[in-house]
PDB file of N, CA and C in Angstrom:
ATOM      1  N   UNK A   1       0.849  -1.179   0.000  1.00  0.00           N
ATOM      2  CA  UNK A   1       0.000   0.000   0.000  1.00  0.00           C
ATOM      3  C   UNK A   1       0.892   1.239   0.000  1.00  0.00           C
ATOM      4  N   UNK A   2       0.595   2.095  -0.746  1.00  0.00           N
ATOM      5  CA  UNK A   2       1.880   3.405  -0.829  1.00  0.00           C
ATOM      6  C   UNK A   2       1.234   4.408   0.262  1.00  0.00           C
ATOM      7  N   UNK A   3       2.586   4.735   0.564  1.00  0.00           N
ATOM      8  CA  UNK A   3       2.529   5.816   1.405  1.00  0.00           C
ATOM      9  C   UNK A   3       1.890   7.352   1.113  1.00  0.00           C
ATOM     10  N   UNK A   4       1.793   8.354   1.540  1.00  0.00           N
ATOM     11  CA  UNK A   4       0.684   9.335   1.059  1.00  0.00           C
ATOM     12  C   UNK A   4       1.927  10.622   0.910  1.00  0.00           C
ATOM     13  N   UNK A   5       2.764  10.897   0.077  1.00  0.00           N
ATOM     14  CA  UNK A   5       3.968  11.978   0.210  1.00  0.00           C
ATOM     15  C   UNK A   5       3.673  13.440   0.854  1.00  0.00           C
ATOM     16  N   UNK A   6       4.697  13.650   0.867  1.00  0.00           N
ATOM     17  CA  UNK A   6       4.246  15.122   2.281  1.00  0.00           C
ATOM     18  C   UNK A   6       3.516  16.412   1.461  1.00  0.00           C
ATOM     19  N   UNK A   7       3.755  16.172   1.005  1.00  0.00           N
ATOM     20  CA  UNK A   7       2.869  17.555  -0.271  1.00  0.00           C
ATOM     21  C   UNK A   7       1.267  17.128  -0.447  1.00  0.00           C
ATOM     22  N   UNK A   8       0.898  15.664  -0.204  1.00  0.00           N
ATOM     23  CA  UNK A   8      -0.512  15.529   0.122  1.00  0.00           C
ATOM     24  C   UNK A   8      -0.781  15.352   1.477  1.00  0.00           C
ATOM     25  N   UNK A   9      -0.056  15.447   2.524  1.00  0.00           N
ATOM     26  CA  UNK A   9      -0.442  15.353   3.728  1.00  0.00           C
ATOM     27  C   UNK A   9      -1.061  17.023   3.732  1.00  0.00           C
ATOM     28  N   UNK A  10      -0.041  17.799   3.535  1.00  0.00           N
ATOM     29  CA  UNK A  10       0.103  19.532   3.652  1.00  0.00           C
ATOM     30  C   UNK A  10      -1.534  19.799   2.956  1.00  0.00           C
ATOM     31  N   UNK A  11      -1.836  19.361   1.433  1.00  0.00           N
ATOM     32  CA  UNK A  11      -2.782  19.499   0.941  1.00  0.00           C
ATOM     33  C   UNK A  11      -4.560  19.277   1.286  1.00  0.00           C
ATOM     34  N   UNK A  12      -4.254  18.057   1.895  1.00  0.00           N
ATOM     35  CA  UNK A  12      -4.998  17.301   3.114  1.00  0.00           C
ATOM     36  C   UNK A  12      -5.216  18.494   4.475  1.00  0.00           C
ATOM     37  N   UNK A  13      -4.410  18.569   4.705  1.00  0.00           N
ATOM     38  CA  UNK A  13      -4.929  19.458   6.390  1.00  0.00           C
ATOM     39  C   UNK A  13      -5.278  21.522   5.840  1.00  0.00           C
ATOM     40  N   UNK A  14      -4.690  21.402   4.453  1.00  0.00           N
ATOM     41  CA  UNK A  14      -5.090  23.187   4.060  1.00  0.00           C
ATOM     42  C   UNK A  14      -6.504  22.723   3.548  1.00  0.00           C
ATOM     43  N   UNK A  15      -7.303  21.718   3.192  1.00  0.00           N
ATOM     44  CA  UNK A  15      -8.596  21.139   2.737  1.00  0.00           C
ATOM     45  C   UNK A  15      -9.371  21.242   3.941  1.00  0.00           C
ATOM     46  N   UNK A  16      -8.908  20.523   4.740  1.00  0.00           N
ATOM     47  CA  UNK A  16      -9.753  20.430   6.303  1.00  0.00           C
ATOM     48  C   UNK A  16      -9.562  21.584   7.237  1.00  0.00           C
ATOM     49  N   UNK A  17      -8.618  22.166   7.329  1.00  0.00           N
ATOM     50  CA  UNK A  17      -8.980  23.998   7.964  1.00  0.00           C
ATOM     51  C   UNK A  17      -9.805  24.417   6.678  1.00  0.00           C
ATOM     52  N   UNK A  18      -9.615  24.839   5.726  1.00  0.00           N
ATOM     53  CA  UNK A  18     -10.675  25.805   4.964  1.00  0.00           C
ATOM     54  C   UNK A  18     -11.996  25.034   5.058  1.00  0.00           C
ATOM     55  N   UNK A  19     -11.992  23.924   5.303  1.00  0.00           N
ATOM     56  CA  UNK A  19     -13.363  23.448   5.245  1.00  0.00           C
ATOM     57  C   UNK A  19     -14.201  23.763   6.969  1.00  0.00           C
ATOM     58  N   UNK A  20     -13.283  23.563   7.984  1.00  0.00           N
ATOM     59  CA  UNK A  20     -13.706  24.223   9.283  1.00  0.00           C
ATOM     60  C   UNK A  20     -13.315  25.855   9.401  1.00  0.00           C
ATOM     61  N   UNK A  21     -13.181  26.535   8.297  1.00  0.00           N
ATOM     62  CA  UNK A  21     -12.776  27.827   8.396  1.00  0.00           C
ATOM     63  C   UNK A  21     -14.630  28.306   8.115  1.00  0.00           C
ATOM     64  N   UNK A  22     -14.818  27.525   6.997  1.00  0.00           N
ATOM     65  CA  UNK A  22     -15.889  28.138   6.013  1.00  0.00           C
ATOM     66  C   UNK A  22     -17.133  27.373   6.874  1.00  0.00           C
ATOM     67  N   UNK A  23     -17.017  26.685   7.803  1.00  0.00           N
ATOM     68  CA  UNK A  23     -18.407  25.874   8.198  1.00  0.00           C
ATOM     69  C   UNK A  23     -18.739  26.497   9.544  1.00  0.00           C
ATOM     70  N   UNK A  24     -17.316  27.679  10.138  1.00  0.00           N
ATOM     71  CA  UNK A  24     -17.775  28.407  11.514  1.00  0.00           C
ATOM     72  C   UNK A  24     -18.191  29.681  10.710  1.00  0.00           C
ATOM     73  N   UNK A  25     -17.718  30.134   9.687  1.00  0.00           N
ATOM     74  CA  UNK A  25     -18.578  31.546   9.025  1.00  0.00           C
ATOM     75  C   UNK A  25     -19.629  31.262   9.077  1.00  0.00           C
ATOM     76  N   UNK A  26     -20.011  30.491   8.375  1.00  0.00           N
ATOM     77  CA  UNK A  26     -21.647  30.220   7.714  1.00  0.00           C
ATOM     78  C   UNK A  26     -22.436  30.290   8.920  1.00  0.00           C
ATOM     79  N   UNK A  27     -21.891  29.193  10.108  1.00  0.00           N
ATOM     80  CA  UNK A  27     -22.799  29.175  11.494  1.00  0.00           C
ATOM     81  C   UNK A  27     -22.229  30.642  12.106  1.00  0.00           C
ATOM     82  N   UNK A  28     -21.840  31.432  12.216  1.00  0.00           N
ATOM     83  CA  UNK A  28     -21.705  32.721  12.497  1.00  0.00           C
ATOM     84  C   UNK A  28     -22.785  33.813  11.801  1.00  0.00           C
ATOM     85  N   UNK A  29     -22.493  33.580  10.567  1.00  0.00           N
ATOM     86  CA  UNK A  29     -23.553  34.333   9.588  1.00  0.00           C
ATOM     87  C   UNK A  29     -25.124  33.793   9.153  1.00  0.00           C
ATOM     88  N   UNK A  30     -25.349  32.663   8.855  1.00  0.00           N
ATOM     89  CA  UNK A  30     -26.377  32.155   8.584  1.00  0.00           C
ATOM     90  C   UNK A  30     -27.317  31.931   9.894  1.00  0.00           C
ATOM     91  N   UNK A  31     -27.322  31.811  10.664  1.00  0.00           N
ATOM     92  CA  UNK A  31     -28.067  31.915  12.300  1.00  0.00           C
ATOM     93  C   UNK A  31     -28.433  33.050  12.438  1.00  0.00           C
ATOM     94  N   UNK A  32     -29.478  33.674  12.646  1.00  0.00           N
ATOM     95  CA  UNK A  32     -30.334  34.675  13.281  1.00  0.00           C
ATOM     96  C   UNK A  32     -30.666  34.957  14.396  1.00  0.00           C
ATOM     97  N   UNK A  33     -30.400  35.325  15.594  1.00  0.00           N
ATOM     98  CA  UNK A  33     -31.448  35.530  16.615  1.00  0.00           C
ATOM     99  C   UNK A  33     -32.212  36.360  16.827  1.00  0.00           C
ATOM    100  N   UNK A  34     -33.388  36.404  16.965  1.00  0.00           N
ATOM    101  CA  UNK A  34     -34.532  37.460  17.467  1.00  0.00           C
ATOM    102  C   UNK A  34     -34.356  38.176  18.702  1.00  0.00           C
ATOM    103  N   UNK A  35     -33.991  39.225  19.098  1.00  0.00           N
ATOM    104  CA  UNK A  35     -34.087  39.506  20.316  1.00  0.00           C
ATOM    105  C   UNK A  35     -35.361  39.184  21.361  1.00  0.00           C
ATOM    106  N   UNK A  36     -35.273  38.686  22.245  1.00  0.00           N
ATOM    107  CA  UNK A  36     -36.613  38.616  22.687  1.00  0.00           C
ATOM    108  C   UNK A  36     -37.097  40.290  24.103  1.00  0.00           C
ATOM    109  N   UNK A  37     -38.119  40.781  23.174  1.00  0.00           N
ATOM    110  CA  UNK A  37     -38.705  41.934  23.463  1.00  0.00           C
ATOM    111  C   UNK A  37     -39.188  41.932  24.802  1.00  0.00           C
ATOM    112  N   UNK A  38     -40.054  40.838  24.805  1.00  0.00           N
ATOM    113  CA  UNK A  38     -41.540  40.836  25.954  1.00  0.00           C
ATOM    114  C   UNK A  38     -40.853  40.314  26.741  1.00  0.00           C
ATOM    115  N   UNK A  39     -39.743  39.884  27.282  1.00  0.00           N
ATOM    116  CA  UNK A  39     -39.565  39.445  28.840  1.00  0.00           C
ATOM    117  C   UNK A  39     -38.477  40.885  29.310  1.00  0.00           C
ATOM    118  N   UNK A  40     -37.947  41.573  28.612  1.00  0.00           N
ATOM    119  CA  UNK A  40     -37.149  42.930  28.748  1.00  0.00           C
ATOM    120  C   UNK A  40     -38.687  43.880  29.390  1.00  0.00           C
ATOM    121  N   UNK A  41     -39.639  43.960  28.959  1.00  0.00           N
ATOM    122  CA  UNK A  41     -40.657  44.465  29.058  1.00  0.00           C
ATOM    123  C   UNK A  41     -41.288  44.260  30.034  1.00  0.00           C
ATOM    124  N   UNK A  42     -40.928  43.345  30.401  1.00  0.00           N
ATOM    125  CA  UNK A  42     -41.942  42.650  31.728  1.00  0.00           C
ATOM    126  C   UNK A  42     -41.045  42.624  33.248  1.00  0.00           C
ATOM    127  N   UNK A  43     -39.590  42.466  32.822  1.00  0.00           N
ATOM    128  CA  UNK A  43     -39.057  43.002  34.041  1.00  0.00           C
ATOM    129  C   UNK A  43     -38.678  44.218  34.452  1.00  0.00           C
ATOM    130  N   UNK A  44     -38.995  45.293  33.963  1.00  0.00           N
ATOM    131  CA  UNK A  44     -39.072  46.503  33.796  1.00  0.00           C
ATOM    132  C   UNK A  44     -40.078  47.518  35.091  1.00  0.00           C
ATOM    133  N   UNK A  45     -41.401  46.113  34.443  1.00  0.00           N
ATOM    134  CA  UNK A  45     -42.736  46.577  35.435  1.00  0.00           C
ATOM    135  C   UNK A  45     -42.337  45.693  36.752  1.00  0.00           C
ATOM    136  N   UNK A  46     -41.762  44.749  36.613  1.00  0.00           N
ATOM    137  CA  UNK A  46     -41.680  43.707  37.782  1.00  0.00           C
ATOM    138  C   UNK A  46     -40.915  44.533  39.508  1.00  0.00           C
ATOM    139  N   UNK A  47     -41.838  44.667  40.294  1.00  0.00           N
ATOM    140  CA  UNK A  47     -41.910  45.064  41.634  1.00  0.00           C
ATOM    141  C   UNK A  47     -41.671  43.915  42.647  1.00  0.00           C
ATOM    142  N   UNK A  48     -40.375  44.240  43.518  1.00  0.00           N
ATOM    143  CA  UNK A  48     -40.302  43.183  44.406  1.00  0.00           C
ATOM    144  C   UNK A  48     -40.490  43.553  45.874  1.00  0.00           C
ATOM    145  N   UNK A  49     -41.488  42.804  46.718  1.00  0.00           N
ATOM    146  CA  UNK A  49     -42.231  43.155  47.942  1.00  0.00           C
ATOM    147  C   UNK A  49     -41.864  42.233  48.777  1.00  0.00           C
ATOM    148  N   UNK A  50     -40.583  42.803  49.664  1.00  0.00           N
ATOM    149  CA  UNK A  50     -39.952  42.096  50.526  1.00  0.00           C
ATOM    150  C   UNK A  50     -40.524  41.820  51.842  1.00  0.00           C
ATOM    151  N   UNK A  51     -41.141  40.871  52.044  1.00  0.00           N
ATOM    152  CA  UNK A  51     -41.161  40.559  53.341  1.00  0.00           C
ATOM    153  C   UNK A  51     -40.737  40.044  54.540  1.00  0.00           C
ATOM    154  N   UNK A  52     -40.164  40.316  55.518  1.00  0.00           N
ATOM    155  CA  UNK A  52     -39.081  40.330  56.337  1.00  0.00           C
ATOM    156  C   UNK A  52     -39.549  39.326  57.478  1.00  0.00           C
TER     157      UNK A  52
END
């Protein structure tokens, strides 16, 4: 079975970083979050009545 020469090892691991380079952009960029409004809103009014 032949061995794999060092110029495809090198080729091999610059394949697999650009491929985990380009798959944390996408999940960086392609994901959305909504801020969520109504619980910012609600602790705002929220009153705390300490009883001792």
């Amino acid at each position: 079975m032949p061995q794999m020469s060092p110029m495809s090892w090198w080729l091999l691991f610059i394949y697999f970083i650009i491929l985990l380079i380009m798959f944390s952009i996408m999940n960086y960029y392609i994901l959305f979050y909504k801020p969520q409004t109504t619980e910012s809103n609600n602790l705002k009014n929220f009153s705390m009545n300490w009883k001792w």
